[in-house]
PDB file of N, CA and C in Angstrom:
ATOM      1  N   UNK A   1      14.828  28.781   8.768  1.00  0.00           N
ATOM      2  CA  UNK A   1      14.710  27.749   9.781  1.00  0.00           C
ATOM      3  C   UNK A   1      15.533  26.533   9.340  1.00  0.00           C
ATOM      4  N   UNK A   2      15.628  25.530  10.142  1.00  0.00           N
ATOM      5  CA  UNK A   2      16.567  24.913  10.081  1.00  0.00           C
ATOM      6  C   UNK A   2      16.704  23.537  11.321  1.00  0.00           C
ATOM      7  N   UNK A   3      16.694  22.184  10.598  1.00  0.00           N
ATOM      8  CA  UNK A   3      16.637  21.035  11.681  1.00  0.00           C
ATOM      9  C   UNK A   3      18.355  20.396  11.805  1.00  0.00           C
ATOM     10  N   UNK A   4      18.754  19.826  12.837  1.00  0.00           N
ATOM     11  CA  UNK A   4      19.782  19.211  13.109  1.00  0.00           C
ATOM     12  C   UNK A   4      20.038  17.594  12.815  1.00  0.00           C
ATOM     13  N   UNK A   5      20.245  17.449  11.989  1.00  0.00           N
ATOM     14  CA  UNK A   5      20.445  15.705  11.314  1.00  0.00           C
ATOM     15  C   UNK A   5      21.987  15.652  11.159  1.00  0.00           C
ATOM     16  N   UNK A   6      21.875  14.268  12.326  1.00  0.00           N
ATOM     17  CA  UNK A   6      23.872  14.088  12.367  1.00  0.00           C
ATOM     18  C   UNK A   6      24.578  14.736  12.208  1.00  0.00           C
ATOM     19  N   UNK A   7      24.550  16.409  12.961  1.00  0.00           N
ATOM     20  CA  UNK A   7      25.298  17.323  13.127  1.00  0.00           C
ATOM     21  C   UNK A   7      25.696  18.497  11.719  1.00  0.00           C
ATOM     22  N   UNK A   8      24.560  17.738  11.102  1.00  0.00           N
ATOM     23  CA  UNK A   8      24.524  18.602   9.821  1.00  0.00           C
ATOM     24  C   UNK A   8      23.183  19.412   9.377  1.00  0.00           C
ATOM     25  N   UNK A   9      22.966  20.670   9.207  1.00  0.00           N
ATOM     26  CA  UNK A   9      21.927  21.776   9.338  1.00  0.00           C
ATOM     27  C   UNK A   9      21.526  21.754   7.899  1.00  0.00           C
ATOM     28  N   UNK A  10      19.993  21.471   8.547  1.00  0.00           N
ATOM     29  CA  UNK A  10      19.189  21.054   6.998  1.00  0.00           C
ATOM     30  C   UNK A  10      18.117  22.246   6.819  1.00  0.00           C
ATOM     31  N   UNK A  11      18.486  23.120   5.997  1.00  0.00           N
ATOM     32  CA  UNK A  11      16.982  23.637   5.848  1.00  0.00           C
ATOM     33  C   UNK A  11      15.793  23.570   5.669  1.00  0.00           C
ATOM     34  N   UNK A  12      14.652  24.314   6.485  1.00  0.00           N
ATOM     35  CA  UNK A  12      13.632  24.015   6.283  1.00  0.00           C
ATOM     36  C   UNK A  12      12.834  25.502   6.178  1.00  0.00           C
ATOM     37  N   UNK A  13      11.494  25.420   5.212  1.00  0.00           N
ATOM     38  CA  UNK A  13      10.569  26.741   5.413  1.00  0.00           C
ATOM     39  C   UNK A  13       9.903  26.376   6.740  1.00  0.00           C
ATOM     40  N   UNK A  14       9.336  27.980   6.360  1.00  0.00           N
ATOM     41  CA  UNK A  14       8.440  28.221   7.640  1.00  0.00           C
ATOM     42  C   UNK A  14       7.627  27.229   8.065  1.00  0.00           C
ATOM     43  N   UNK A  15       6.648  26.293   7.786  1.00  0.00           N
ATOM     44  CA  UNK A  15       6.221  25.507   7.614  1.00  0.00           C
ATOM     45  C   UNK A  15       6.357  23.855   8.263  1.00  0.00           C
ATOM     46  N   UNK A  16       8.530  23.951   8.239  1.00  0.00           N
ATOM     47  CA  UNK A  16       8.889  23.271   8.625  1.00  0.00           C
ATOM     48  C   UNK A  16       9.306  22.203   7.423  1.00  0.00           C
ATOM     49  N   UNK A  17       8.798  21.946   6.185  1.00  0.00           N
ATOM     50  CA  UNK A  17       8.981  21.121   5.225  1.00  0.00           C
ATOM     51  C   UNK A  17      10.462  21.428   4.694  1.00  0.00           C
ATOM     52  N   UNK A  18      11.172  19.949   4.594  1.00  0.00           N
ATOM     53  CA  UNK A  18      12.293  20.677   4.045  1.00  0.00           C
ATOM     54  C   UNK A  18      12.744  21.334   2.284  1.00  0.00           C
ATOM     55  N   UNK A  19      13.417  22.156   2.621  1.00  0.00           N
ATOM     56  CA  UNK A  19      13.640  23.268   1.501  1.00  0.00           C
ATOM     57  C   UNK A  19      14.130  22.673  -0.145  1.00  0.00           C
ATOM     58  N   UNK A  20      15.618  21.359   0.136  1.00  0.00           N
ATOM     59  CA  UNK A  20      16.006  21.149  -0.861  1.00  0.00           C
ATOM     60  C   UNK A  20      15.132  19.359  -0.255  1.00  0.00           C
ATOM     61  N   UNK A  21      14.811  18.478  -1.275  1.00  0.00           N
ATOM     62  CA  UNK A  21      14.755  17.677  -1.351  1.00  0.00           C
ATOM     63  C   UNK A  21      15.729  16.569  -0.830  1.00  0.00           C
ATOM     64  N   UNK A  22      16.256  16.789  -1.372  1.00  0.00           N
ATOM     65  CA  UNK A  22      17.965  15.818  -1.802  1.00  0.00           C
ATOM     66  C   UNK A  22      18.075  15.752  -0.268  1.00  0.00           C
ATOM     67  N   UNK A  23      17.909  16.685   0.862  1.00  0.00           N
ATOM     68  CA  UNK A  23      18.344  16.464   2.173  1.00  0.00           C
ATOM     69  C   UNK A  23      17.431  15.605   3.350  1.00  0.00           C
ATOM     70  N   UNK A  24      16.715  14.726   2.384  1.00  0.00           N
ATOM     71  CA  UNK A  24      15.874  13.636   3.289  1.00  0.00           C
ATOM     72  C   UNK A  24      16.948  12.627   3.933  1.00  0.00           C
ATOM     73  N   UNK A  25      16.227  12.068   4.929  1.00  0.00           N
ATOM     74  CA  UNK A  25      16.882  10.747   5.026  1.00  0.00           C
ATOM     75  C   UNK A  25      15.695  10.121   6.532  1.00  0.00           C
ATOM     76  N   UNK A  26      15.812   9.623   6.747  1.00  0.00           N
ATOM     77  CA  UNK A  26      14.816   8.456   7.457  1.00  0.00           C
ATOM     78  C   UNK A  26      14.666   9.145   8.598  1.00  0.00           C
ATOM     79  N   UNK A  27      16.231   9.672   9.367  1.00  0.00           N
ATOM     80  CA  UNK A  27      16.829  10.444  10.403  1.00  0.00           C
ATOM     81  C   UNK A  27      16.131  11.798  10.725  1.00  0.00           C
ATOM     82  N   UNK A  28      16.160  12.553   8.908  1.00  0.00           N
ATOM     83  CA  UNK A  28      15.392  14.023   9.160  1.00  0.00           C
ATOM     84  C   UNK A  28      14.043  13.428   9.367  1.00  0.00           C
ATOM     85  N   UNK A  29      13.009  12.545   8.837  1.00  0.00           N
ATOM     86  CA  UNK A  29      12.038  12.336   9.361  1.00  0.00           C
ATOM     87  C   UNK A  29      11.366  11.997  10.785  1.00  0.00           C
ATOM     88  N   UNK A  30      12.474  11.400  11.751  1.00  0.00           N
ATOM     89  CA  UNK A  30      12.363  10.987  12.682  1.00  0.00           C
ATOM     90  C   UNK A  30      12.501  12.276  13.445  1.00  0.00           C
ATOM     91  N   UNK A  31      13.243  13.319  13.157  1.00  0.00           N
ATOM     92  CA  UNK A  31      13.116  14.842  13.860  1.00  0.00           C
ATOM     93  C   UNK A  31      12.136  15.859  13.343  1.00  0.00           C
ATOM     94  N   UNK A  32      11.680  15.974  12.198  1.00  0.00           N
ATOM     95  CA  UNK A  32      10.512  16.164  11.931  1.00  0.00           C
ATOM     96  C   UNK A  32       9.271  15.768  12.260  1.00  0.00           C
ATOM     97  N   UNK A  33       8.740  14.661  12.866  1.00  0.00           N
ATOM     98  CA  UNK A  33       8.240  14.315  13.284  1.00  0.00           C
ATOM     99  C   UNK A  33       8.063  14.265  14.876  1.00  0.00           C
ATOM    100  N   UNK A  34       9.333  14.099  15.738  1.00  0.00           N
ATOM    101  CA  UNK A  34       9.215  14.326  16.966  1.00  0.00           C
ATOM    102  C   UNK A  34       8.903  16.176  17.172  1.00  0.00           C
ATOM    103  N   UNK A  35       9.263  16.969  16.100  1.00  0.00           N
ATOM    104  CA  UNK A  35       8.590  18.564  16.566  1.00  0.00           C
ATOM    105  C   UNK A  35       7.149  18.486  17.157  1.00  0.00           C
ATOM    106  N   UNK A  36       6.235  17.944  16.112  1.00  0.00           N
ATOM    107  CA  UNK A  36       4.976  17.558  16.370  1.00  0.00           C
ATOM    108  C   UNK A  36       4.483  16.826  17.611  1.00  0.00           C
ATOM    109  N   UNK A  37       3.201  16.564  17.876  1.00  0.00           N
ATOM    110  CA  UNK A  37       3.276  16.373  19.803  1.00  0.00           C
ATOM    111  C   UNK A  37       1.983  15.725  18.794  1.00  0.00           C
ATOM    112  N   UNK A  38       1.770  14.295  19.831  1.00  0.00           N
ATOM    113  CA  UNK A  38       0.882  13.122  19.533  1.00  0.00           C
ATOM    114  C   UNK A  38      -0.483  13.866  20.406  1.00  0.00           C
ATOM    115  N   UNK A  39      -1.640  12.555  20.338  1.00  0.00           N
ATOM    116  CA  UNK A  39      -2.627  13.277  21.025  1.00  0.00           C
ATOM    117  C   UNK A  39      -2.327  13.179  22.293  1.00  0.00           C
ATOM    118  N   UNK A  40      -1.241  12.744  23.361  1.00  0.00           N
ATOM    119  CA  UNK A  40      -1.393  12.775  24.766  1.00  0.00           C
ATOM    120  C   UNK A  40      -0.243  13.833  24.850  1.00  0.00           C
ATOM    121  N   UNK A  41       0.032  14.329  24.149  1.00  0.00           N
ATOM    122  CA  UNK A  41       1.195  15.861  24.061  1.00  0.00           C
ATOM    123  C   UNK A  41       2.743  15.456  24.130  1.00  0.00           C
ATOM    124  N   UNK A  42       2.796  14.181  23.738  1.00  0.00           N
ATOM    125  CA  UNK A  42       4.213  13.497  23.725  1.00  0.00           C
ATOM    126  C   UNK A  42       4.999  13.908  22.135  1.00  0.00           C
ATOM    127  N   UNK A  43       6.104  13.944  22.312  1.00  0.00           N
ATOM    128  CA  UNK A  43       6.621  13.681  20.814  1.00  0.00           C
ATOM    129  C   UNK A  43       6.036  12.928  20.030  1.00  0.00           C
ATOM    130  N   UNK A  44       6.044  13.107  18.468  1.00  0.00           N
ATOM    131  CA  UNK A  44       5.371  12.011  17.493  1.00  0.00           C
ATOM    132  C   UNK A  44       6.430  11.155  17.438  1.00  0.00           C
ATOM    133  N   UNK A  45       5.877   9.645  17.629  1.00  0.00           N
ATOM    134  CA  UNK A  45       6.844   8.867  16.909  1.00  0.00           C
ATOM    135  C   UNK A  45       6.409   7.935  15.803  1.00  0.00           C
ATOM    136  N   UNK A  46       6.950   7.652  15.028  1.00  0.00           N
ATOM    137  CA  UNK A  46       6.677   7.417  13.457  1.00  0.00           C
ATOM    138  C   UNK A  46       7.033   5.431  14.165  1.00  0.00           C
ATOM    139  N   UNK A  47       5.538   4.997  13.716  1.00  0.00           N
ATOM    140  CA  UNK A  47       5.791   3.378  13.562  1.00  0.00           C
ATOM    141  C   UNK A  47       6.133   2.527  12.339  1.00  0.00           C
ATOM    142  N   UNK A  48       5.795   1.382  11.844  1.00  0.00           N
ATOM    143  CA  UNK A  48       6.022   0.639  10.509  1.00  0.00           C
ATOM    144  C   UNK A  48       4.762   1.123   9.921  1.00  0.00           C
ATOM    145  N   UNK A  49       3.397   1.696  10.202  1.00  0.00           N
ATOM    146  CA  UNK A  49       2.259   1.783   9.441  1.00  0.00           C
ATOM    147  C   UNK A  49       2.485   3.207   9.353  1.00  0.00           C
ATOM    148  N   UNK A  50       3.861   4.398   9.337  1.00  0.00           N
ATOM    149  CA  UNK A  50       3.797   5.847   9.132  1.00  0.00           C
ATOM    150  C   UNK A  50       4.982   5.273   8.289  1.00  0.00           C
ATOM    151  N   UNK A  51       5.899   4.537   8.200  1.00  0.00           N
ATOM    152  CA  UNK A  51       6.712   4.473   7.370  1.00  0.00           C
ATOM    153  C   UNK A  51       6.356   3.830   6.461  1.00  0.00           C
ATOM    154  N   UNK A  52       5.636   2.857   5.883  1.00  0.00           N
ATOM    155  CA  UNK A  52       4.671   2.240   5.010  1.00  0.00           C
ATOM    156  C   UNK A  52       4.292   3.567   3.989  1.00  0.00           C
ATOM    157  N   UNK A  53       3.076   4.719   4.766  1.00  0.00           N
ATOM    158  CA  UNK A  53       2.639   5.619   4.133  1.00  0.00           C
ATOM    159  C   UNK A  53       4.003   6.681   3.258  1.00  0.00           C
ATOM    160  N   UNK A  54       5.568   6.665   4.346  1.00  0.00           N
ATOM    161  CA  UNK A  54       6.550   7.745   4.173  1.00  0.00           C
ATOM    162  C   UNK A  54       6.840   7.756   2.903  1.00  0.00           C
ATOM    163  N   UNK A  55       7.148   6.098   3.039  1.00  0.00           N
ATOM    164  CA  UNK A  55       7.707   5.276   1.590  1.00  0.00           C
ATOM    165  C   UNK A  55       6.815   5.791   0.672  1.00  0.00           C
ATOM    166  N   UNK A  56       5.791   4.865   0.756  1.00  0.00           N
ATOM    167  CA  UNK A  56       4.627   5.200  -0.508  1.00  0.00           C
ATOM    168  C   UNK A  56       4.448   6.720  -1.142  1.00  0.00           C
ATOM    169  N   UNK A  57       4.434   7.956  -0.585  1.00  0.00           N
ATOM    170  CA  UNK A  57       4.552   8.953  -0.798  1.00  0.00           C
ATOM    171  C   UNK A  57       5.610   9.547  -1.448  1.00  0.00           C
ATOM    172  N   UNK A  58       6.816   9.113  -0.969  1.00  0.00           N
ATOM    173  CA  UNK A  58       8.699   9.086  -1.702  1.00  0.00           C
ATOM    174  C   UNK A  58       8.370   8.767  -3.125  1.00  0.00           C
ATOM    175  N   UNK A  59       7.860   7.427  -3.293  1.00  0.00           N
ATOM    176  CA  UNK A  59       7.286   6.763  -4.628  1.00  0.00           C
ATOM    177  C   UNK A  59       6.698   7.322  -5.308  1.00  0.00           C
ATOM    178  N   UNK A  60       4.985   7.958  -4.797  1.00  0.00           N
ATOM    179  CA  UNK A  60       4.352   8.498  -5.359  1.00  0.00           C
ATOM    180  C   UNK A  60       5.343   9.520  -6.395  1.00  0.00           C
ATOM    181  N   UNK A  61       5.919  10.401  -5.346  1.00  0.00           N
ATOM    182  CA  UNK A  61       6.697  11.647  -5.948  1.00  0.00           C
ATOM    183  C   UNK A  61       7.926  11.497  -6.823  1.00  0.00           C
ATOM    184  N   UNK A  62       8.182  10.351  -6.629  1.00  0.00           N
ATOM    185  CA  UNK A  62       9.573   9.892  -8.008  1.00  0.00           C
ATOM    186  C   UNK A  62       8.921   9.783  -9.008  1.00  0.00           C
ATOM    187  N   UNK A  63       7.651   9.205  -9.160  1.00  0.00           N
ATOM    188  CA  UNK A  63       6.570   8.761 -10.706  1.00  0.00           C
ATOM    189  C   UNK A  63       5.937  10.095 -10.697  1.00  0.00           C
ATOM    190  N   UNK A  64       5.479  10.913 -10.057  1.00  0.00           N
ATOM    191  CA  UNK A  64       4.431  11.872 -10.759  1.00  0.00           C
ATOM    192  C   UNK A  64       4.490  13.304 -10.737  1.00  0.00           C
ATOM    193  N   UNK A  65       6.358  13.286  -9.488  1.00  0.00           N
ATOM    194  CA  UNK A  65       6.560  14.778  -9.159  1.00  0.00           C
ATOM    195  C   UNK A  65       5.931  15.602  -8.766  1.00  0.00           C
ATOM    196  N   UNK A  66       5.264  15.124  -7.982  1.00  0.00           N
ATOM    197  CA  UNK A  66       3.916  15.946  -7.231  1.00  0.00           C
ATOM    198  C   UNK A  66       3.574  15.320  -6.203  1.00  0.00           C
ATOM    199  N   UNK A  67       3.467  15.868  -4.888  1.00  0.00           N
ATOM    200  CA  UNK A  67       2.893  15.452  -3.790  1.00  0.00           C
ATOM    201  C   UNK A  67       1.439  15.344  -3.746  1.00  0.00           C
ATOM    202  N   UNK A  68       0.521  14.409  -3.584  1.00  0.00           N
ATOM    203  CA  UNK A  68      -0.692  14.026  -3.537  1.00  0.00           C
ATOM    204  C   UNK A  68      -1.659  14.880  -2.735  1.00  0.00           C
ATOM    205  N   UNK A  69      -2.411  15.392  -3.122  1.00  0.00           N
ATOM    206  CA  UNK A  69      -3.730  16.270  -2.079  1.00  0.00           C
ATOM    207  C   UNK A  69      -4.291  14.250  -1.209  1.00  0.00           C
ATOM    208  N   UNK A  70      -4.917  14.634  -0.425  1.00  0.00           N
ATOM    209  CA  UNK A  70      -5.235  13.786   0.715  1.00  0.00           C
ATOM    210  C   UNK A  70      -6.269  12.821  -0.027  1.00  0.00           C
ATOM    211  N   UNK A  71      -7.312  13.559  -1.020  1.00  0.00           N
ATOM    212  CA  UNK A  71      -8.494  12.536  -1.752  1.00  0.00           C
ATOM    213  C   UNK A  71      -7.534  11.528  -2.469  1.00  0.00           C
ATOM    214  N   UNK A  72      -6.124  12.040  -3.373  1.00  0.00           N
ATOM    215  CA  UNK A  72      -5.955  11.057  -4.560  1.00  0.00           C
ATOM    216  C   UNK A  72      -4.790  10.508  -3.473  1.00  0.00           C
ATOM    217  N   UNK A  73      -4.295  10.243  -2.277  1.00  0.00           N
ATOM    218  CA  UNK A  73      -3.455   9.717  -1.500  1.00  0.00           C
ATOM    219  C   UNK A  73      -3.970   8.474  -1.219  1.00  0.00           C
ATOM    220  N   UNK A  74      -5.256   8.845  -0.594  1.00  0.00           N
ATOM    221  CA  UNK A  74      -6.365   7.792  -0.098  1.00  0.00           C
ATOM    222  C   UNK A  74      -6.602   6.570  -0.880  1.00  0.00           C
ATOM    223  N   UNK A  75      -7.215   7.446  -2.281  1.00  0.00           N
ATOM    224  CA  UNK A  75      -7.306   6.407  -3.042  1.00  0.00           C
ATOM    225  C   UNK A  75      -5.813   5.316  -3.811  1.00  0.00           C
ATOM    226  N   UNK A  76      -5.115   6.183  -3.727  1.00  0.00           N
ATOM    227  CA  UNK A  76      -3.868   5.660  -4.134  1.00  0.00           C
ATOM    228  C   UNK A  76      -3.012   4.633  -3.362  1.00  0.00           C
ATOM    229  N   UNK A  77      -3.398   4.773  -1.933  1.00  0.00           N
ATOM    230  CA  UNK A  77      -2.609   3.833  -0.774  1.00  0.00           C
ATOM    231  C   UNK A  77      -3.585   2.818  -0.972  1.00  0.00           C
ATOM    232  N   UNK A  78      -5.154   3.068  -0.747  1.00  0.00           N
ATOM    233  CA  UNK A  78      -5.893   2.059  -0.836  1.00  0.00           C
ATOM    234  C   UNK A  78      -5.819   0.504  -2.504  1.00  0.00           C
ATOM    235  N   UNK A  79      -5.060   1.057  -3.282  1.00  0.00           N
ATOM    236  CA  UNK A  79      -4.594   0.169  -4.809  1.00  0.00           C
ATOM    237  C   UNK A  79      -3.784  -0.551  -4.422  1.00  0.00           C
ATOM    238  N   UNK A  80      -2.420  -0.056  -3.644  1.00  0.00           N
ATOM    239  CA  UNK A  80      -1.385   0.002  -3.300  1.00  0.00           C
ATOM    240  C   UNK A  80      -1.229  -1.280  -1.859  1.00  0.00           C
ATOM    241  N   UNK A  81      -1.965  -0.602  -1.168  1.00  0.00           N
ATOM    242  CA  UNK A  81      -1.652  -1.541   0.265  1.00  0.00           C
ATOM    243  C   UNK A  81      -2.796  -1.940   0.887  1.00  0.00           C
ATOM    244  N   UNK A  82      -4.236  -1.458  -0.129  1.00  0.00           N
ATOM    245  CA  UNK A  82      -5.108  -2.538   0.497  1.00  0.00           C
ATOM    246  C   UNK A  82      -6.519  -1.388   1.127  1.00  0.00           C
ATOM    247  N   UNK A  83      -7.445  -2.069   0.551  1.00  0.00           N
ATOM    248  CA  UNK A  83      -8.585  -1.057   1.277  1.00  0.00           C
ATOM    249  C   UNK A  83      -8.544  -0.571   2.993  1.00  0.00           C
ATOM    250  N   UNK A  84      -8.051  -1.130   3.653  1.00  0.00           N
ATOM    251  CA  UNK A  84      -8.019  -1.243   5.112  1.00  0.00           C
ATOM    252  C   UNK A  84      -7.272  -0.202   5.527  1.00  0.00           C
ATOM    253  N   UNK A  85      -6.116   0.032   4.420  1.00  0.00           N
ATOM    254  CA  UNK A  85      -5.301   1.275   4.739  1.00  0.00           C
ATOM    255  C   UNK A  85      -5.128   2.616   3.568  1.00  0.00           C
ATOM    256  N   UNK A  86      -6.107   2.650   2.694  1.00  0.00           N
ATOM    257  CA  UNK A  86      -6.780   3.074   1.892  1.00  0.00           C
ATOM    258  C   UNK A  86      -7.737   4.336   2.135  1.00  0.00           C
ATOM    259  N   UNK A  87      -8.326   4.372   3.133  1.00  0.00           N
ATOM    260  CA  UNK A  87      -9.346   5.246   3.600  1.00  0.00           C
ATOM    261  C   UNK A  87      -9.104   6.251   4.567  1.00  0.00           C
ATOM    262  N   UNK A  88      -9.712   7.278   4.520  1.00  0.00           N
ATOM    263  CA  UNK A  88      -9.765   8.523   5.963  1.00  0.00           C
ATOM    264  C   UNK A  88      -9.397   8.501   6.867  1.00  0.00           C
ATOM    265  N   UNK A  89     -10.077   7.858   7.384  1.00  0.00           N
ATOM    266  CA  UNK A  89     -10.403   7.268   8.889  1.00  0.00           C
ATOM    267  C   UNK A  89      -8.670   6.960   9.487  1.00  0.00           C
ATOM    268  N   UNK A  90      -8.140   5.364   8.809  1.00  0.00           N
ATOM    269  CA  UNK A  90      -6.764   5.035   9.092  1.00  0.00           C
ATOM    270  C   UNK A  90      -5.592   6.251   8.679  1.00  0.00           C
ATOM    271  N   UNK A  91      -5.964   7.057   7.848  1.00  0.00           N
ATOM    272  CA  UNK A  91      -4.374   7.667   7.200  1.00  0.00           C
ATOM    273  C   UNK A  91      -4.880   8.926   8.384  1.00  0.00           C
ATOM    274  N   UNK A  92      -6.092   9.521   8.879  1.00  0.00           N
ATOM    275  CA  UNK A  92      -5.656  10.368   9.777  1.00  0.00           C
ATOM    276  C   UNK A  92      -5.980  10.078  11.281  1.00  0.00           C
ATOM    277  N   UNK A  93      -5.310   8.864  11.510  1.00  0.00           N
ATOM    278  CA  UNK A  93      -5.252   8.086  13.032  1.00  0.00           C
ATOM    279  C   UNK A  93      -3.531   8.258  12.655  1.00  0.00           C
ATOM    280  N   UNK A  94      -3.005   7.753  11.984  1.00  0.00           N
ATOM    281  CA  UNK A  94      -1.861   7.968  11.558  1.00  0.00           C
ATOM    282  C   UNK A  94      -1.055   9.551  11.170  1.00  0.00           C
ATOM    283  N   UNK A  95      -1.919  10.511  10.975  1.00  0.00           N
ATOM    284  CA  UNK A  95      -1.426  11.631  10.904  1.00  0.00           C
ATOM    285  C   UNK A  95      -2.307  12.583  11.016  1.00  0.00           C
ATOM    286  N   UNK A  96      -2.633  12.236  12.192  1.00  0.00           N
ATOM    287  CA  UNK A  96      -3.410  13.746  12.912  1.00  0.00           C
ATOM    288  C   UNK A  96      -3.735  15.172  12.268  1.00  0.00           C
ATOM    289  N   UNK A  97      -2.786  15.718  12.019  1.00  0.00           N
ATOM    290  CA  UNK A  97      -2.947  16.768  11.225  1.00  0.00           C
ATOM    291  C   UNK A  97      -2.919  16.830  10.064  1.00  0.00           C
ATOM    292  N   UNK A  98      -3.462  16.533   9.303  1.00  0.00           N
ATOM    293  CA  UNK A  98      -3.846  15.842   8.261  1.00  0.00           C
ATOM    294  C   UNK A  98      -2.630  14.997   7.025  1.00  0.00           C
ATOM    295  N   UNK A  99      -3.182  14.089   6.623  1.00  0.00           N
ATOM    296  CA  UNK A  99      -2.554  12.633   6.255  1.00  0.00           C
ATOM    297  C   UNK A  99      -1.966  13.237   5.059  1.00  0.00           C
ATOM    298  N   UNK A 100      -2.132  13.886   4.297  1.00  0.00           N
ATOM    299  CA  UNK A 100      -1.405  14.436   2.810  1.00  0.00           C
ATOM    300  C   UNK A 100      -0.230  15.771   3.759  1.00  0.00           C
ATOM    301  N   UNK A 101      -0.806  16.467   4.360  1.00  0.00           N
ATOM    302  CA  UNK A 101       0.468  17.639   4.604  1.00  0.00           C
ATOM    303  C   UNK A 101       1.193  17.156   5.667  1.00  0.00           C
ATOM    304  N   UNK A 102       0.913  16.079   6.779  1.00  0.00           N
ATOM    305  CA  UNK A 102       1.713  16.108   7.737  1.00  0.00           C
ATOM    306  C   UNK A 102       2.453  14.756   7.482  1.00  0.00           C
ATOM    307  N   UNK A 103       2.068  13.972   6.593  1.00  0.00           N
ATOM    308  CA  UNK A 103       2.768  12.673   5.884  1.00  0.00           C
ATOM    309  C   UNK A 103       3.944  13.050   4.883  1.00  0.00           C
ATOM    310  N   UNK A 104       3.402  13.970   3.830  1.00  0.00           N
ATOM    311  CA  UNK A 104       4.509  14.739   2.833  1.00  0.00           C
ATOM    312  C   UNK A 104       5.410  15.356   3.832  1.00  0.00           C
ATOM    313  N   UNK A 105       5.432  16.118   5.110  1.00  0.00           N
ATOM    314  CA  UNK A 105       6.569  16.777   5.504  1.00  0.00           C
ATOM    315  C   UNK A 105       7.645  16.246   5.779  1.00  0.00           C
ATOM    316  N   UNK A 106       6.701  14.906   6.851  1.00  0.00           N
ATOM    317  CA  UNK A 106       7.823  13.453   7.173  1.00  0.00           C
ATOM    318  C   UNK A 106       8.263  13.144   6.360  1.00  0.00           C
ATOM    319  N   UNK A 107       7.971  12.887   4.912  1.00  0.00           N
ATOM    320  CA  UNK A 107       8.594  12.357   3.580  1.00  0.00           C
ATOM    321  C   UNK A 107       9.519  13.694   2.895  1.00  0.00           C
ATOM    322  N   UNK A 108       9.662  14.433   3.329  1.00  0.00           N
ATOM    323  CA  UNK A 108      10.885  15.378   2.847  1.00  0.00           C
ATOM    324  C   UNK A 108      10.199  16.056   1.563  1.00  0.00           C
ATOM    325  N   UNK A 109       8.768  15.724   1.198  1.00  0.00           N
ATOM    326  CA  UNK A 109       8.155  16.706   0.214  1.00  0.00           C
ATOM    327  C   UNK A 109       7.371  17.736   0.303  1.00  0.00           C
ATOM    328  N   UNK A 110       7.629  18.377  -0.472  1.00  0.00           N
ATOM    329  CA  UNK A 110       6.736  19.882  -0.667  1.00  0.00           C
ATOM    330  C   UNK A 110       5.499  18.937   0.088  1.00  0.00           C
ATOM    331  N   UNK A 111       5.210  20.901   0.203  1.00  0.00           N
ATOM    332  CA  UNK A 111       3.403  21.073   0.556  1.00  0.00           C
ATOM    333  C   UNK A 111       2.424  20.185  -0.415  1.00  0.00           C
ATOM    334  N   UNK A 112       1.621  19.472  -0.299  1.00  0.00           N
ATOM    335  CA  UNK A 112       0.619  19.246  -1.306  1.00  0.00           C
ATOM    336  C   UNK A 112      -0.757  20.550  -1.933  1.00  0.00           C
ATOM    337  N   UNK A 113      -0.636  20.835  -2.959  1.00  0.00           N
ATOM    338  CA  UNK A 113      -1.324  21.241  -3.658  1.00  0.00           C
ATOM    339  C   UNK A 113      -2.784  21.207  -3.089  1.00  0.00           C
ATOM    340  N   UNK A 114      -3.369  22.541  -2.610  1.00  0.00           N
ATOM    341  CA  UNK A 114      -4.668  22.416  -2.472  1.00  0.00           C
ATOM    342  C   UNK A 114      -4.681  22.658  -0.867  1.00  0.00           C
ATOM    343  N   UNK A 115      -3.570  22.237  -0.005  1.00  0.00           N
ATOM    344  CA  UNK A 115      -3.768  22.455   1.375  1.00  0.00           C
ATOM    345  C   UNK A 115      -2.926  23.545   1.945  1.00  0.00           C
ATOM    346  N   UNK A 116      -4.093  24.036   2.996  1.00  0.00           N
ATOM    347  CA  UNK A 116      -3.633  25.098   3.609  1.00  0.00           C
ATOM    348  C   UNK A 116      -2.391  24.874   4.437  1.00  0.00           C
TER     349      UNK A 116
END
C-alpha cells in the first residue's frame, strides 16, 4: 500500500502506518489523517491540539525509540502540556480511535506496543 505526498509514493503497511520513517512530513500526516472519517463521517482534519499531541509523540520517539502504549502517553502529555491535556477523556476526543495508535500513525510511527 501506498499514500500520495507531493507526487511522491510513500509506503505504507496494511494498517496504513508508514513503512520507512524518514518519509514523514506534516503533508503525509494531513493525508493520513483525511483517510479516516470524523464522527459526522467527514474527512479527519488535524487542528493545533492534534498537532501539539503529533509533535509530542515525534519527541517522545527521538528520546526513547518507542512509540508510547496510550497509559504512558497520557501520563506523559499530562508532565508535558498540562493536566487538562494529560488525561483519557481529551486525547480520545482528539483521536477517536484510539489516542496512542491513531496519533502514532499521524506521527509517521510504528504501531505502539500492546495495541491491537
Amino acid at each position: 500500500m501506498a499514500i500520495e505526498v507531493n507526487g511522491k509514493s510513500i509506503e505504507t503497511d496494511e494498517e496504513g502506518y508508514l513503512v520507512n520513517l524518514a518519509d514523514w512530513s506534516e503533508e503525509a500526516a494531513k493525508i493520513l489523517a483525511a483517510q479516516d472519517k470524523d464522527a459526522s463521517d467527514n474527512p479527519f482534519e488535524l487542528t493545533n491540539n492534534h498537532w501539539e499531541v503529533i509533535h509530542f509523540l515525534r519527541e517522545y520517539y527521538d528520546e526513547y525509540q518507542i512509540a508510547p502504549a496510550v497509559r504512558v502517553l497520557t501520563k506523559a502529555i499530562g508532565k508535558k502540556l498540562g493536566k487538562e491535556k494529560g488525561n483519557s477523556k481529551y486525547l480520545y476526543e482528539l483521536f477517536p480511535y484510539g489516542p496512542a495508535k491513531q496519533a502514532c500513525r499521524f506521527a509517521g510511527l510504528p504501531k505502539p506496543t500492546g495495541c491491537i
